[in-house]
C-alpha atoms as a PDB file:
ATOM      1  CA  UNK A   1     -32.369 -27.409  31.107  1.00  0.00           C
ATOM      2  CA  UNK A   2     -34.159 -29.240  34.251  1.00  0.00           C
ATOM      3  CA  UNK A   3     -30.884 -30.142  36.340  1.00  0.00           C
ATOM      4  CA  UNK A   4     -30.968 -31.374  40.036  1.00  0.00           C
ATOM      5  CA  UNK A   5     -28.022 -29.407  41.828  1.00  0.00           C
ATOM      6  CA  UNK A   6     -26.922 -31.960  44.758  1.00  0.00           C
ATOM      7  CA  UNK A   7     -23.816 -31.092  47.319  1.00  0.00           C
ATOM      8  CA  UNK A   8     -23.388 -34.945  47.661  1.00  0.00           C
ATOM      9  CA  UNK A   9     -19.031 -34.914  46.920  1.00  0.00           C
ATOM     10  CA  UNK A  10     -17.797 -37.615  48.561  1.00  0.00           C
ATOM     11  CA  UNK A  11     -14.515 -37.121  46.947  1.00  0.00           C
ATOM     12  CA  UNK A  12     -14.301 -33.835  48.337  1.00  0.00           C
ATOM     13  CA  UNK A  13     -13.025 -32.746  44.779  1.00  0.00           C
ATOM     14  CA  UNK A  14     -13.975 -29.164  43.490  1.00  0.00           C
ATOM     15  CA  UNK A  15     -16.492 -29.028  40.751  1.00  0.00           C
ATOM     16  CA  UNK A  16     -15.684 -27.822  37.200  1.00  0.00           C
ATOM     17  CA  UNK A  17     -17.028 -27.212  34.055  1.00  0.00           C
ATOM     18  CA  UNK A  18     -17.768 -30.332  32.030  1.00  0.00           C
ATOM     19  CA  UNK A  19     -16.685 -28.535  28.895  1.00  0.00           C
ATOM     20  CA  UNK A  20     -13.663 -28.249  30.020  1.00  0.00           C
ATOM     21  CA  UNK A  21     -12.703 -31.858  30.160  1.00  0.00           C
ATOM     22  CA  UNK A  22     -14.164 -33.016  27.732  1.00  0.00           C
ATOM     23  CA  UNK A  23     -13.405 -30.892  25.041  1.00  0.00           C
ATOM     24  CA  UNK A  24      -9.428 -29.489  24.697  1.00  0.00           C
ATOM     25  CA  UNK A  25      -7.895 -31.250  21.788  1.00  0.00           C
ATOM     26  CA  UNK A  26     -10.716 -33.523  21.495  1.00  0.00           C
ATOM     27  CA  UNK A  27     -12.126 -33.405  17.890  1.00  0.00           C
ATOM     28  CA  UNK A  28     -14.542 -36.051  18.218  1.00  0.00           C
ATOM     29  CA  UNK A  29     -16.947 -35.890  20.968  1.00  0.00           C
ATOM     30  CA  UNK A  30     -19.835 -38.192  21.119  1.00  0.00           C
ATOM     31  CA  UNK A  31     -22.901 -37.505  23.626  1.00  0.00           C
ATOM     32  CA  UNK A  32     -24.990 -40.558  24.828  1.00  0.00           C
ATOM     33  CA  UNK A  33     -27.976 -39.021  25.794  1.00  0.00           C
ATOM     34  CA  UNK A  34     -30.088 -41.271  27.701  1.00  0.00           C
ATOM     35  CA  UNK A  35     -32.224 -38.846  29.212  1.00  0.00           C
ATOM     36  CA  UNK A  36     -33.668 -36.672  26.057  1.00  0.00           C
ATOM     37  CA  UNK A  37     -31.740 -33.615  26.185  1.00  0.00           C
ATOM     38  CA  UNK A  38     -31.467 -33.626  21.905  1.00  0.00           C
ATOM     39  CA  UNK A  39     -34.084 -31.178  21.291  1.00  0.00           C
ATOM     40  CA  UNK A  40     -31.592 -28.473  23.626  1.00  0.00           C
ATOM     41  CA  UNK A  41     -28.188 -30.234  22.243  1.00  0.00           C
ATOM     42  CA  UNK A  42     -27.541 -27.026  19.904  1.00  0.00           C
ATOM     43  CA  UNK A  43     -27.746 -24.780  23.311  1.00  0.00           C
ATOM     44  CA  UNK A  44     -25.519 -26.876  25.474  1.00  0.00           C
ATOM     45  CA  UNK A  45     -22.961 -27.690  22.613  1.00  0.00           C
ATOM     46  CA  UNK A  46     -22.519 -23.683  21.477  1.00  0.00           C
ATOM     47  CA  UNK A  47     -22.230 -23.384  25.769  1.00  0.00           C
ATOM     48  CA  UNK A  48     -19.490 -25.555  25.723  1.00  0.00           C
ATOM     49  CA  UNK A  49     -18.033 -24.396  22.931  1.00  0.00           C
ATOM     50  CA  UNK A  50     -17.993 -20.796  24.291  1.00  0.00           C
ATOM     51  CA  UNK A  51     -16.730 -22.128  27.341  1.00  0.00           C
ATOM     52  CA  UNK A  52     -13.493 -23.062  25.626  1.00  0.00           C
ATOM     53  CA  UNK A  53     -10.541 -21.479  25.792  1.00  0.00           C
ATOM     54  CA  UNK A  54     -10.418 -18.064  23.671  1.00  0.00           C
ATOM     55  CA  UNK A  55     -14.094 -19.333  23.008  1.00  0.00           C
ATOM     56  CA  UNK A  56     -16.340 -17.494  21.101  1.00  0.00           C
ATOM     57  CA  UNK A  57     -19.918 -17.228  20.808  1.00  0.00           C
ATOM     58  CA  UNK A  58     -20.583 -19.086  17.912  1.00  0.00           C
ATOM     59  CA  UNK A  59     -23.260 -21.617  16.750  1.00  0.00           C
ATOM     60  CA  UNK A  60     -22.088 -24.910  15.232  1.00  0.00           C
ATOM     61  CA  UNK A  61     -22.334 -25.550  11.759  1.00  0.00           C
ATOM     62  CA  UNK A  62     -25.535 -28.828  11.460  1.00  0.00           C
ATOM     63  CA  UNK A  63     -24.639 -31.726   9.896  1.00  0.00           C
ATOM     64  CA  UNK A  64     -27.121 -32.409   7.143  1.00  0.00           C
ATOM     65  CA  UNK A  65     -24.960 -33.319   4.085  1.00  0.00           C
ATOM     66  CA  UNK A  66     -21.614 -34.932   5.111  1.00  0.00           C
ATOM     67  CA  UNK A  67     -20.154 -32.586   2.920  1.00  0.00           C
ATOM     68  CA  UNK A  68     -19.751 -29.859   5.489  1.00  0.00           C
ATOM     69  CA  UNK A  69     -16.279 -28.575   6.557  1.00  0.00           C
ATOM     70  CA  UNK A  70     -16.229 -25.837   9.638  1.00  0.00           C
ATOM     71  CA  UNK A  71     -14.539 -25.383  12.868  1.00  0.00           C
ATOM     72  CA  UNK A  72     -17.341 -26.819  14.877  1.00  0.00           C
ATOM     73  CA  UNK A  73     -20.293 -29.293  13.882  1.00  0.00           C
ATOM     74  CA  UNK A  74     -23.080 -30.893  15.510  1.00  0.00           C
ATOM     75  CA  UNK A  75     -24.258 -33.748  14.186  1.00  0.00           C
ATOM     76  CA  UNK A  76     -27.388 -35.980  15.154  1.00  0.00           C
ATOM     77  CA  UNK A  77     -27.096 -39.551  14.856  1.00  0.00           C
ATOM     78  CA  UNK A  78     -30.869 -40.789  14.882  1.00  0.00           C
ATOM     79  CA  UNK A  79     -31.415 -37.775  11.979  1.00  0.00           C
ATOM     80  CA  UNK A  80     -28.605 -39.315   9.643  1.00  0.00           C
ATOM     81  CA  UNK A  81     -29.057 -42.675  10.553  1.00  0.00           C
ATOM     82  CA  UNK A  82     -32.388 -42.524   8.098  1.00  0.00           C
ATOM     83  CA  UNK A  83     -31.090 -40.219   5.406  1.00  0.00           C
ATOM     84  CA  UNK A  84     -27.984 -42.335   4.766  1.00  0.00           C
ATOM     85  CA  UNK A  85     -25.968 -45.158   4.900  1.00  0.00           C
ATOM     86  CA  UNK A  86     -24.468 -46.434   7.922  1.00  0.00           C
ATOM     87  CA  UNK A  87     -20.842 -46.860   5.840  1.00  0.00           C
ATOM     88  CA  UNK A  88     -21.389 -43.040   4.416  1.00  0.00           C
ATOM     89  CA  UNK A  89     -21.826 -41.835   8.245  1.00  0.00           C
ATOM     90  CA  UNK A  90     -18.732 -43.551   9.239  1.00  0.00           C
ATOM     91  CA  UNK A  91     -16.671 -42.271   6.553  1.00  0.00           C
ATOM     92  CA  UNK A  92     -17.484 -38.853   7.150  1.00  0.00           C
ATOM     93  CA  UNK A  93     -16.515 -39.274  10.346  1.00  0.00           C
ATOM     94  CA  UNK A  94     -13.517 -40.153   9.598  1.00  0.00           C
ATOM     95  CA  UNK A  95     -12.915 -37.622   6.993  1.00  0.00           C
ATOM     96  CA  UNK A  96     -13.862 -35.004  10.034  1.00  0.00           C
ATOM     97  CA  UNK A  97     -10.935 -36.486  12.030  1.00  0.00           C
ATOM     98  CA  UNK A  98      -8.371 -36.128   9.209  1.00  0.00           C
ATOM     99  CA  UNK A  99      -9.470 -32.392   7.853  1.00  0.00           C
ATOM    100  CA  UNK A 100      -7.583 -29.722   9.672  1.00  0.00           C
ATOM    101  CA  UNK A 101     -10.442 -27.300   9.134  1.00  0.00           C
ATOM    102  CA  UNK A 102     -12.562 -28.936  11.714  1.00  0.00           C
ATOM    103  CA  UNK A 103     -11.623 -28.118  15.306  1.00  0.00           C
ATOM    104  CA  UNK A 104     -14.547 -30.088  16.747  1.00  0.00           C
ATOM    105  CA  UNK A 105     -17.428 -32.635  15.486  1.00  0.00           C
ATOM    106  CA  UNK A 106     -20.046 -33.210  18.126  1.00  0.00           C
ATOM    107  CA  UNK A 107     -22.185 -36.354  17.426  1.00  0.00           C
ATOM    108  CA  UNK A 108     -25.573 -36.356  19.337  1.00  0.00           C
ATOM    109  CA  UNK A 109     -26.698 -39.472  20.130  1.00  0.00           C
ATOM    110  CA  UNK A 110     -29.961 -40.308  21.520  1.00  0.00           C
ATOM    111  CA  UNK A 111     -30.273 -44.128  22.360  1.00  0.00           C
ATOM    112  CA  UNK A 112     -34.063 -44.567  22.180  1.00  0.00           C
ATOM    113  CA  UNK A 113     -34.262 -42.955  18.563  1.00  0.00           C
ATOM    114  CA  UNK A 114     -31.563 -45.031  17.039  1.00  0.00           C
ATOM    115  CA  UNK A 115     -32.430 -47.627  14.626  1.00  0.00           C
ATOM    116  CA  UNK A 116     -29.222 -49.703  14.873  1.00  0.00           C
ATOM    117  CA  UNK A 117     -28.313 -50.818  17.976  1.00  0.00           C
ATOM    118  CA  UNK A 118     -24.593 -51.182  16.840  1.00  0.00           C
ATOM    119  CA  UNK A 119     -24.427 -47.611  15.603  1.00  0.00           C
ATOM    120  CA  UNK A 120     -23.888 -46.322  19.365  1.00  0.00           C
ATOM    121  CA  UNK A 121     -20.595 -48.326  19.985  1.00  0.00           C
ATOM    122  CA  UNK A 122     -19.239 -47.399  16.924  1.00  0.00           C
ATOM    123  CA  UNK A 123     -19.592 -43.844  17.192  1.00  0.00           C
ATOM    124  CA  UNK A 124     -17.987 -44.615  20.604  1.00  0.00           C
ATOM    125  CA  UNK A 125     -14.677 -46.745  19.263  1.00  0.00           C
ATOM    126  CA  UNK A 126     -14.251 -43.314  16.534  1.00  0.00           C
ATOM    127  CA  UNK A 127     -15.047 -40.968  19.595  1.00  0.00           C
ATOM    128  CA  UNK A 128     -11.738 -38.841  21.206  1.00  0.00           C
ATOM    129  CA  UNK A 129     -14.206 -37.932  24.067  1.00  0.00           C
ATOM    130  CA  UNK A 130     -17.953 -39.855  24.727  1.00  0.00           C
ATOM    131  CA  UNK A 131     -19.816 -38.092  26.985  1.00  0.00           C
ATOM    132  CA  UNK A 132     -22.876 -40.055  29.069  1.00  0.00           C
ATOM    133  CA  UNK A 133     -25.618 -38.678  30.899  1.00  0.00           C
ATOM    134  CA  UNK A 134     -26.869 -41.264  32.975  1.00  0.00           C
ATOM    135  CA  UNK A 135     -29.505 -39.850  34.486  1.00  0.00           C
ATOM    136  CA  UNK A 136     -30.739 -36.692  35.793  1.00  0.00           C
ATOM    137  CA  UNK A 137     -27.856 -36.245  38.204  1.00  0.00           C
ATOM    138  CA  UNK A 138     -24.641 -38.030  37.240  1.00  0.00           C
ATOM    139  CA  UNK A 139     -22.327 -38.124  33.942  1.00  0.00           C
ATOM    140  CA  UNK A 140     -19.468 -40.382  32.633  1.00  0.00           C
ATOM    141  CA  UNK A 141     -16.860 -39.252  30.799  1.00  0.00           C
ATOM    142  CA  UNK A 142     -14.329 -41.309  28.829  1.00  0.00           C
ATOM    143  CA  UNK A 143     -11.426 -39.498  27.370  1.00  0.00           C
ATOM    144  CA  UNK A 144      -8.580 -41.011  24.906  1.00  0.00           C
ATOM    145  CA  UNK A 145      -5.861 -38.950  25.261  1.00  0.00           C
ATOM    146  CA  UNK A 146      -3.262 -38.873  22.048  1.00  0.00           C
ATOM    147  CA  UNK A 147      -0.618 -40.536  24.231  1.00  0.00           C
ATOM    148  CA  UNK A 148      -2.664 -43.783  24.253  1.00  0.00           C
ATOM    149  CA  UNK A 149      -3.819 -43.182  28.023  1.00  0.00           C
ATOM    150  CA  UNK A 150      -7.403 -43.206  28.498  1.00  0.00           C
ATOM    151  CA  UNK A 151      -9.512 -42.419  31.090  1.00  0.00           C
ATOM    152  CA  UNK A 152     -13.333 -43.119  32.371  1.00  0.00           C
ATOM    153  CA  UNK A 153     -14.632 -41.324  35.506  1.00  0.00           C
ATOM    154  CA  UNK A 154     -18.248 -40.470  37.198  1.00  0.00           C
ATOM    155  CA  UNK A 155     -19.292 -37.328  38.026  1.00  0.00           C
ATOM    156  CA  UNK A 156     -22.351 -35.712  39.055  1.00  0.00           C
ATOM    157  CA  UNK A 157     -24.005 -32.785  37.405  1.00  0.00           C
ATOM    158  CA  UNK A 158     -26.257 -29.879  37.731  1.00  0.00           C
ATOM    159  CA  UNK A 159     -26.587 -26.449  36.489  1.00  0.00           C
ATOM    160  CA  UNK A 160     -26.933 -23.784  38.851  1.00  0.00           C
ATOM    161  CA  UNK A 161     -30.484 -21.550  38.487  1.00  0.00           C
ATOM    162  CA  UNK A 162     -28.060 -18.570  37.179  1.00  0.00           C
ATOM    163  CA  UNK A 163     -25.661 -20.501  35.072  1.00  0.00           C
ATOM    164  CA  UNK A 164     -25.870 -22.458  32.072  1.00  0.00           C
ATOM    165  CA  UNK A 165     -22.597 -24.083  33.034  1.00  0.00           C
ATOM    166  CA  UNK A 166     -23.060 -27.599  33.423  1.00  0.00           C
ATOM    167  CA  UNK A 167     -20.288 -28.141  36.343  1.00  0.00           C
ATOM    168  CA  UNK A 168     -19.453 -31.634  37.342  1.00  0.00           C
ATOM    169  CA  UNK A 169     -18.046 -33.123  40.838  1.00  0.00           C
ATOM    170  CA  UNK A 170     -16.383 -36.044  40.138  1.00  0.00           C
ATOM    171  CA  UNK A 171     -17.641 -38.932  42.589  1.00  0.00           C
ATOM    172  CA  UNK A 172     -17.479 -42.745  43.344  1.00  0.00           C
ATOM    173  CA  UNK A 173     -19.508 -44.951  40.416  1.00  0.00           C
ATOM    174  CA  UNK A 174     -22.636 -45.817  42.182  1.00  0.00           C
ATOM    175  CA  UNK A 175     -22.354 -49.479  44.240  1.00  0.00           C
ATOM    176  CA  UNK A 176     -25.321 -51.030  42.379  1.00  0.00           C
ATOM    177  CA  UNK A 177     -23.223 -51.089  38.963  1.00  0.00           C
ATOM    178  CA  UNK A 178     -20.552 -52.494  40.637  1.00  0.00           C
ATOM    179  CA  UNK A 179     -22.567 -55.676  41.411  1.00  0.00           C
ATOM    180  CA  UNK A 180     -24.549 -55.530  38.007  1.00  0.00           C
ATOM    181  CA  UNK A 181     -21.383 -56.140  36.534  1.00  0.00           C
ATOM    182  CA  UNK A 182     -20.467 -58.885  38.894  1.00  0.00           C
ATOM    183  CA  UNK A 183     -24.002 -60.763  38.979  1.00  0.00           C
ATOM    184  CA  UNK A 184     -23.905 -60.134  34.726  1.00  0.00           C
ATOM    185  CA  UNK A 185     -20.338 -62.328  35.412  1.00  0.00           C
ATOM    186  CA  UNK A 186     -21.463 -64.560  37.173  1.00  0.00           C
ATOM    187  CA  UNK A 187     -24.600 -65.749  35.229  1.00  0.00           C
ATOM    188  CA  UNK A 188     -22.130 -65.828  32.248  1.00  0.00           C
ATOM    189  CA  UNK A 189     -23.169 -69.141  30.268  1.00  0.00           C
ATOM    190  CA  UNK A 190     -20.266 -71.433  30.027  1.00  0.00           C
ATOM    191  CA  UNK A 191     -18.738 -71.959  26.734  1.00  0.00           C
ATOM    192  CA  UNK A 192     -20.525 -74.890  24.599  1.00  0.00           C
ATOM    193  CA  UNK A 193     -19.020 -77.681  23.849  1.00  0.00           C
ATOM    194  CA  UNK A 194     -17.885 -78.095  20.634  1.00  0.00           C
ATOM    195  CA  UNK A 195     -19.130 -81.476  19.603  1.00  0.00           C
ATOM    196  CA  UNK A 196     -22.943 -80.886  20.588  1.00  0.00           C
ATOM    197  CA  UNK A 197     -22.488 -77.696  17.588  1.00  0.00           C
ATOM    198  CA  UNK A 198     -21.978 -80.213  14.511  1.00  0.00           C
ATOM    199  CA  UNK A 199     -25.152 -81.851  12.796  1.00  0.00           C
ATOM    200  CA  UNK A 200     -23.857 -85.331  13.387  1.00  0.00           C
ATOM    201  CA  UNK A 201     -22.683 -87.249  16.050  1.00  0.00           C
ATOM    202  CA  UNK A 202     -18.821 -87.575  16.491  1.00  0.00           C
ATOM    203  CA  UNK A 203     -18.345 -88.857  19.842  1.00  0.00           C
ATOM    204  CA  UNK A 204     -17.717 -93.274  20.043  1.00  0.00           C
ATOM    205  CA  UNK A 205     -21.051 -95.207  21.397  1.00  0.00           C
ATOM    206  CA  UNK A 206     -20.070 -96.810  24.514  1.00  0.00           C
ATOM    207  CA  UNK A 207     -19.468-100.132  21.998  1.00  0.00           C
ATOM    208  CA  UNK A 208     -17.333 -98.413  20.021  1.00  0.00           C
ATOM    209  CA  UNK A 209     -15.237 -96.600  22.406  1.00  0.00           C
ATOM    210  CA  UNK A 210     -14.787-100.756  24.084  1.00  0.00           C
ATOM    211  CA  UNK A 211     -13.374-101.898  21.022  1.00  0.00           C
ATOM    212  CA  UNK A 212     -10.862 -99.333  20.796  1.00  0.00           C
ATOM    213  CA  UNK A 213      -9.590 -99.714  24.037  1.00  0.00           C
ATOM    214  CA  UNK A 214      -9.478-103.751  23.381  1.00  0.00           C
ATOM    215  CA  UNK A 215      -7.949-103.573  20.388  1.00  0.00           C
ATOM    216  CA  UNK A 216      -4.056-104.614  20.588  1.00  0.00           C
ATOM    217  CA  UNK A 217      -1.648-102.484  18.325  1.00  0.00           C
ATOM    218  CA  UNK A 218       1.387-104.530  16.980  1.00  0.00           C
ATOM    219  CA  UNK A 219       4.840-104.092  18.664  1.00  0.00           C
ATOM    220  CA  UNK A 220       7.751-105.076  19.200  1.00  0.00           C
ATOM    221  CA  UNK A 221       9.540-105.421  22.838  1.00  0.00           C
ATOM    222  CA  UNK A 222      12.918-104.819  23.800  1.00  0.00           C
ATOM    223  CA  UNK A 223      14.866-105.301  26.599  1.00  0.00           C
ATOM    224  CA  UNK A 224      16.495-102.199  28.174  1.00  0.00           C
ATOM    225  CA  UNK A 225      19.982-102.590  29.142  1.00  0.00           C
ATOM    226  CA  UNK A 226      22.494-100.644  30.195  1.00  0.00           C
ATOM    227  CA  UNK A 227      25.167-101.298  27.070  1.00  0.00           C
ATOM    228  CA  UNK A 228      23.583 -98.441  25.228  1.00  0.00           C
ATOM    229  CA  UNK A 229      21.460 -98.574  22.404  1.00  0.00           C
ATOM    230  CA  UNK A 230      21.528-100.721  19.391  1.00  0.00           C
ATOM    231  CA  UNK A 231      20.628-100.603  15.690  1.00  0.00           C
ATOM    232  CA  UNK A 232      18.086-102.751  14.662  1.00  0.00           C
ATOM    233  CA  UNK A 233      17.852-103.996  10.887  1.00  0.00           C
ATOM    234  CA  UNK A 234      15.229-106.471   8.975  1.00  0.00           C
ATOM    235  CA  UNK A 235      16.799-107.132   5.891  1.00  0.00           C
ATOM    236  CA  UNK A 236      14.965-107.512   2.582  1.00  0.00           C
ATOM    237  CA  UNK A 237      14.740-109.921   0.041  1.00  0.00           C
ATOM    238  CA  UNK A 238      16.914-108.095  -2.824  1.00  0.00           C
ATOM    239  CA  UNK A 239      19.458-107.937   0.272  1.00  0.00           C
ATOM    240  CA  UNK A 240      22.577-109.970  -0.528  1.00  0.00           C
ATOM    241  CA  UNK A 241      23.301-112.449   2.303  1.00  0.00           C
ATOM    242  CA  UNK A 242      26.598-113.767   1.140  1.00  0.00           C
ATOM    243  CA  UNK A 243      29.032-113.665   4.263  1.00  0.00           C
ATOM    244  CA  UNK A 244      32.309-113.089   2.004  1.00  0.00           C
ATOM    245  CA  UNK A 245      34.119-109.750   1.976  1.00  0.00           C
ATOM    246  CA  UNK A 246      32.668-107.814  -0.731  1.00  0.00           C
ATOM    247  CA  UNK A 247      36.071-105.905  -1.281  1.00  0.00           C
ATOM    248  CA  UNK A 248      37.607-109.263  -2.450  1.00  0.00           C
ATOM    249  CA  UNK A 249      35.538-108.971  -5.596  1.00  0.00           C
ATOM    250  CA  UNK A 250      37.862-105.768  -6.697  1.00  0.00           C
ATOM    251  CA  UNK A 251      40.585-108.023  -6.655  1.00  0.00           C
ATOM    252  CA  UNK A 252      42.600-108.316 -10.018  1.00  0.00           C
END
């Protein structure tokens, strides 16, 4: 691996092994590599595997079928991407993060290669860990924890000429991505309005919206007073008008 090894902390934190953060109860751990490290992914994944905990040296079981079942499997995204489905892929990573047998799926996943573009974020939204190299020097490194938390820091890399360790320094996210993400706000489009989407015109013409406010509704006006209010009754024809006392007719 061609690593650039830079004493450029500004956090002043001590460095540490990436595989050590990214990995403990992690089962699904997805790698975006965007700077072609694929063809050594089998090295630095049975590193990081033997960097574990009571790790062992062991190589991880390939993913060709999505049938397999082992304690630790690399897959490669762009490789299954054009052997199967996208819904089979999914599935079996799913299956992965329900069987007990697997300790730890590693999904390789180089951007350039990919054939979807929707396959990446995916992967990521599955992911328990995603893993980003950036470029030659710096890493991100979003973890979901299983009590809900989740965290996303930056950290640059490099492997010393005697290791194959790849230690990290965790350090401030670069200023120019900052104000990417600020200009990328602020050249948002606005929203569309809704009535220039329709294939006909319903807003009034200028004539029409005159009429409407011309035209007088029918109403009646009452004077407000301060008695309190009053019932109000239009009788009908079938009403019967006679002023007598209608009890007089049950007299016998």
């Amino acid at each position: 691996m061609s690593f650039n090894r830079r004493n450029n902390n500004k956090l002043g934190k001590a460095s540490e092994p990436l595989s050590g953060l990214a990995f403990p109860q992690q089962k699904v751990i997805v790698v975006n590599d965007k700077i072609g490290l694929e063809s050594q992914s089998k090295s630095i994944v049975q590193q990081w595997l033997q960097e574990l905990p009571n790790g062992t040296k062991v190589e991880p079981c390939p993913v060709e079928s999505l049938k397999e079942s082992s304690p630790f499997l690399l897959a490669s995204a762009s490789k299954l991407e054009r052997r199967f489905e996208l819904r089979q892929i999914f599935g079996f990573v799913a299956d992965c993060k329900r069987n007990a047998a697997v300790t730890h799926l590693c999904i390789w996943v180089s951007e350039s290669k990919l054939k979807h573009s929707f396959l990446l974020p995916y992967l990521e939204h599955m992911a328990d860990t995603v893993i980003t190299f950036e470029d030659n020097e710096h890493v991100a490194l979003l973890v979901k924890k299983s009590s809900g938390a989740v965290t996303n820091k930056y950290y640059q890399f490099g492997v010393p000429p005697s290791m194959k360790t790849i230690h990290v320094t965790e350090v401030a996210r670069p200023t120019q991505a900052r104000e990417g993400a600020s200009d990328a706000a602020a050249v948002e489009p606005s929203p569309p309005n809704p009535a220039s989407l329709g294939t006909f015109k319903i807003d009034l013409k200028e004539e029409e919206i005159k009429a409407k406010n011309a035209l007088t509704l029918p109403f009646e006006f009452y004077k407000t007073t301060s008695e309190g209010g009053k019932i109000l009754y239009h009788p009908d024809a079938e009403d019967d008008l006679d002023e007598e006392d209608p009890d007089d007719d049950l007299l016998i």
